[in-house]
PDB file of N, CA and C in Angstrom:
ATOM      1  N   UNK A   1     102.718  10.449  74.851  1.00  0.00           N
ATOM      2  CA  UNK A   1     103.833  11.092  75.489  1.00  0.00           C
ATOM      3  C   UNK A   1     105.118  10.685  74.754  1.00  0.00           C
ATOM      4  N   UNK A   2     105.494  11.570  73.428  1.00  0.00           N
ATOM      5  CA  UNK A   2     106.735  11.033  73.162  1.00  0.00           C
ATOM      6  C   UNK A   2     108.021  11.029  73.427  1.00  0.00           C
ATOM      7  N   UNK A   3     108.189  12.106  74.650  1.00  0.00           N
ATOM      8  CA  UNK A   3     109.369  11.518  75.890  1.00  0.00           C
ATOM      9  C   UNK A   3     109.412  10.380  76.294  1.00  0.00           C
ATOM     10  N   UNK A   4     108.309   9.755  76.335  1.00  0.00           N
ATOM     11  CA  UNK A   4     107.894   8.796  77.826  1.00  0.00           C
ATOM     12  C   UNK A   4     107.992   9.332  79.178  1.00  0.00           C
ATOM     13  N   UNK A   5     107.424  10.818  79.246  1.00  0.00           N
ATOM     14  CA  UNK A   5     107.574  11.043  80.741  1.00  0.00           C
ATOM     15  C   UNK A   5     106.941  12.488  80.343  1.00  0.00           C
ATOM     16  N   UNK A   6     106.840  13.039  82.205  1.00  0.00           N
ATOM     17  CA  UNK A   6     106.488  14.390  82.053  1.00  0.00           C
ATOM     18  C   UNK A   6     107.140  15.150  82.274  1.00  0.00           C
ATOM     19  N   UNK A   7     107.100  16.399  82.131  1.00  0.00           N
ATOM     20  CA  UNK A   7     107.937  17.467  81.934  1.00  0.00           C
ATOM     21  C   UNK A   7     108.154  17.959  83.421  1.00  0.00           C
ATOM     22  N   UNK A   8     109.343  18.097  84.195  1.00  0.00           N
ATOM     23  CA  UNK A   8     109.440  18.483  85.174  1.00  0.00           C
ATOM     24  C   UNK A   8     109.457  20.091  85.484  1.00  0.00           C
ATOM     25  N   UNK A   9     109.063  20.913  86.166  1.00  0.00           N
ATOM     26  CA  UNK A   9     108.866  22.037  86.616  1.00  0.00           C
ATOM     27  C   UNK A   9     110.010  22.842  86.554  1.00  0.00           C
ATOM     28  N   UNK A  10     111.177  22.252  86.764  1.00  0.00           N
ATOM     29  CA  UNK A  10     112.556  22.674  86.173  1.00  0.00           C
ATOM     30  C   UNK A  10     113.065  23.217  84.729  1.00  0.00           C
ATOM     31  N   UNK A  11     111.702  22.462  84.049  1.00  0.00           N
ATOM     32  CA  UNK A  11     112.038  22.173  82.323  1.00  0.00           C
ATOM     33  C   UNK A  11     111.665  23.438  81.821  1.00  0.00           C
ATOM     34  N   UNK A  12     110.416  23.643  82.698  1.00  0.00           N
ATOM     35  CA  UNK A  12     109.223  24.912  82.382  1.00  0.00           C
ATOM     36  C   UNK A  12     110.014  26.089  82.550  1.00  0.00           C
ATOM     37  N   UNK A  13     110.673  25.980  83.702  1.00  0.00           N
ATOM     38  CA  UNK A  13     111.111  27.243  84.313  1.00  0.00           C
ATOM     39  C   UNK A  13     112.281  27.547  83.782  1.00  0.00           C
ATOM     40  N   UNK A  14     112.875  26.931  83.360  1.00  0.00           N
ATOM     41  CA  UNK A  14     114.152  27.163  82.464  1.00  0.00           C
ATOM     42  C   UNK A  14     114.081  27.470  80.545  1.00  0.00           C
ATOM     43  N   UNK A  15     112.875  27.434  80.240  1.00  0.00           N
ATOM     44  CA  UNK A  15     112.100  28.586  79.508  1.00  0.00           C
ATOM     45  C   UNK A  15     111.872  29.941  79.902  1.00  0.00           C
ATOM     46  N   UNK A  16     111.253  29.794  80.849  1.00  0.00           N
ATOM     47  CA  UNK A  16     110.542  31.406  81.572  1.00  0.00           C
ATOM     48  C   UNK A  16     112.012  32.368  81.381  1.00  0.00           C
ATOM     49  N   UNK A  17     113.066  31.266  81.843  1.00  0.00           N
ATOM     50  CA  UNK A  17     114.164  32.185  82.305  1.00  0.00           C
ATOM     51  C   UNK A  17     114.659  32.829  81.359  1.00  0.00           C
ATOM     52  N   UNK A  18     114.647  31.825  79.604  1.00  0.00           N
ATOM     53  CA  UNK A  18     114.974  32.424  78.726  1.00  0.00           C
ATOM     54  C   UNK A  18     114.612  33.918  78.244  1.00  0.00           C
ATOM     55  N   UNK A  19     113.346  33.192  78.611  1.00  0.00           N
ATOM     56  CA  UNK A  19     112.064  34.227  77.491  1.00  0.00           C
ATOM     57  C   UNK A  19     112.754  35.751  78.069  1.00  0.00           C
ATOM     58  N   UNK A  20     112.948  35.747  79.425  1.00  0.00           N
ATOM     59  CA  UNK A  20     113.402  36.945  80.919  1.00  0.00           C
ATOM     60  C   UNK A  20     114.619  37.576  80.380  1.00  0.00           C
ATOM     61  N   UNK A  21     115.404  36.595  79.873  1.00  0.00           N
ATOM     62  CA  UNK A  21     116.737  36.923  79.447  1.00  0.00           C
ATOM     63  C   UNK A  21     117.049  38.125  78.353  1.00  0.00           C
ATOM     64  N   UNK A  22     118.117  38.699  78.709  1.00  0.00           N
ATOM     65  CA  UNK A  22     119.215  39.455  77.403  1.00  0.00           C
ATOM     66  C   UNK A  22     118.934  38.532  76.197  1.00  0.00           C
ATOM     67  N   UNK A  23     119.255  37.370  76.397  1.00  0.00           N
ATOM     68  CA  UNK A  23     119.435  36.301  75.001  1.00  0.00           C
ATOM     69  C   UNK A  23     118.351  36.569  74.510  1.00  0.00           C
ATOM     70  N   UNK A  24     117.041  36.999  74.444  1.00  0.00           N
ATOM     71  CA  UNK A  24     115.775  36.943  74.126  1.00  0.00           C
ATOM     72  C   UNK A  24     115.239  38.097  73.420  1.00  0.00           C
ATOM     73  N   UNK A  25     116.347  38.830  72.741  1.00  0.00           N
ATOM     74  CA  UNK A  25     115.906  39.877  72.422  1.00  0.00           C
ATOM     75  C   UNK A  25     115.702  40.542  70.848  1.00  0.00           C
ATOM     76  N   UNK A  26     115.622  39.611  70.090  1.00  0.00           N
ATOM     77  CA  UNK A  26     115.280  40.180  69.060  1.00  0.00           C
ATOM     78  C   UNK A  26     113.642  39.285  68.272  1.00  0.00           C
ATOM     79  N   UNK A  27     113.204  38.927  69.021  1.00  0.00           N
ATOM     80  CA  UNK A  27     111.734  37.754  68.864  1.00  0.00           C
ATOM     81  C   UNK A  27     110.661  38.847  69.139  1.00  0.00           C
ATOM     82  N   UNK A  28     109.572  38.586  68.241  1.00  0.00           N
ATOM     83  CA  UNK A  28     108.569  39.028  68.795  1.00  0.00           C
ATOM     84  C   UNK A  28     107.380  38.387  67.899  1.00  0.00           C
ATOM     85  N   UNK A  29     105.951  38.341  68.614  1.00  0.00           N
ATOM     86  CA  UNK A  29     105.412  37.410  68.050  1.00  0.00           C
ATOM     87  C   UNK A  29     105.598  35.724  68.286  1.00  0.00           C
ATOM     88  N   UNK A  30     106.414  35.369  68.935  1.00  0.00           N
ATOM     89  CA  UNK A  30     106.542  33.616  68.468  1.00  0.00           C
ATOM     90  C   UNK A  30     105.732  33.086  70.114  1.00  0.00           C
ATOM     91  N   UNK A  31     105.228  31.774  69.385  1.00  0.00           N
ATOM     92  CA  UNK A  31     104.758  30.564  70.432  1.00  0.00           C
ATOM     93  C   UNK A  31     105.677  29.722  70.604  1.00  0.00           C
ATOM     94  N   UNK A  32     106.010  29.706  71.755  1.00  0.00           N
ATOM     95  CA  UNK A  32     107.419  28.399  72.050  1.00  0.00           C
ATOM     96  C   UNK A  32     106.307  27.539  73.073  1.00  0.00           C
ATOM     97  N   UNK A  33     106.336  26.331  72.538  1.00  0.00           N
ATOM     98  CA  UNK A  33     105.547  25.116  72.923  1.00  0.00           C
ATOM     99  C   UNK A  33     106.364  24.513  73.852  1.00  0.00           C
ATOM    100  N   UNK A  34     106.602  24.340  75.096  1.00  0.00           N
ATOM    101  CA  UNK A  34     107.304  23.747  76.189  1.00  0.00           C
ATOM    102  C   UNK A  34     106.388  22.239  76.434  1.00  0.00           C
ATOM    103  N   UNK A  35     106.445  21.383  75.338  1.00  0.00           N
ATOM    104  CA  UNK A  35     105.098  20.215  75.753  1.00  0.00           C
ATOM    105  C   UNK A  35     105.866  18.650  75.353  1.00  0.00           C
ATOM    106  N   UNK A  36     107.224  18.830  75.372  1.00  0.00           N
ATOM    107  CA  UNK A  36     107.797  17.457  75.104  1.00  0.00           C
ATOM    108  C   UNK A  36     107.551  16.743  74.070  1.00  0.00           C
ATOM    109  N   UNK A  37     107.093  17.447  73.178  1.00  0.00           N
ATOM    110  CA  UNK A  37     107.122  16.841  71.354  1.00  0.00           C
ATOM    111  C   UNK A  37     105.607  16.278  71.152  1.00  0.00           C
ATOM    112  N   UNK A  38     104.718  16.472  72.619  1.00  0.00           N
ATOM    113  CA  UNK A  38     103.289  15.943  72.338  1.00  0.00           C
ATOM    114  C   UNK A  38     102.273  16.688  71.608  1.00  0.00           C
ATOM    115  N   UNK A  39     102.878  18.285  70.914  1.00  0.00           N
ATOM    116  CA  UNK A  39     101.893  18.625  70.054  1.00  0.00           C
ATOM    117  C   UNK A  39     102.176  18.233  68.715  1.00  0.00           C
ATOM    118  N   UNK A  40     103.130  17.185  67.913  1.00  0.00           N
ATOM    119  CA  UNK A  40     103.793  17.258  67.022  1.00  0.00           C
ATOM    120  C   UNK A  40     103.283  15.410  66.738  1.00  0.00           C
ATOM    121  N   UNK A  41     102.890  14.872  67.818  1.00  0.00           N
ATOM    122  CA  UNK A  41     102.731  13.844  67.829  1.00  0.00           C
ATOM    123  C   UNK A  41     101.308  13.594  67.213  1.00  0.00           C
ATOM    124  N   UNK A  42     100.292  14.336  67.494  1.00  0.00           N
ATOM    125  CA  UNK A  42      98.735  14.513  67.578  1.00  0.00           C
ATOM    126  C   UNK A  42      98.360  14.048  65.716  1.00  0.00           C
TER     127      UNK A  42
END
């Protein structure tokens, strides 16, 4: 866990909101990893 902690439900959802968003609009195709730097760690 290289936060030292877990990801609170707040963290998650404030992705979703992006992805939902105007701001979000020229992406297509991409994986956004919401996992606190633990796939980078492996």
């Amino acid at each position: 866990m290289p936060l030292g902690r877990y990801g609170e439900p707040v963290e998650f959802a404030k992705t979703m909101v992006f992805l939902a968003s105007e701001a979000y609009t020229y992406k297509t195709g991409q994986s956004i990893l919401v996992d606190g730097g633990s796939t980078g760690s492996i």
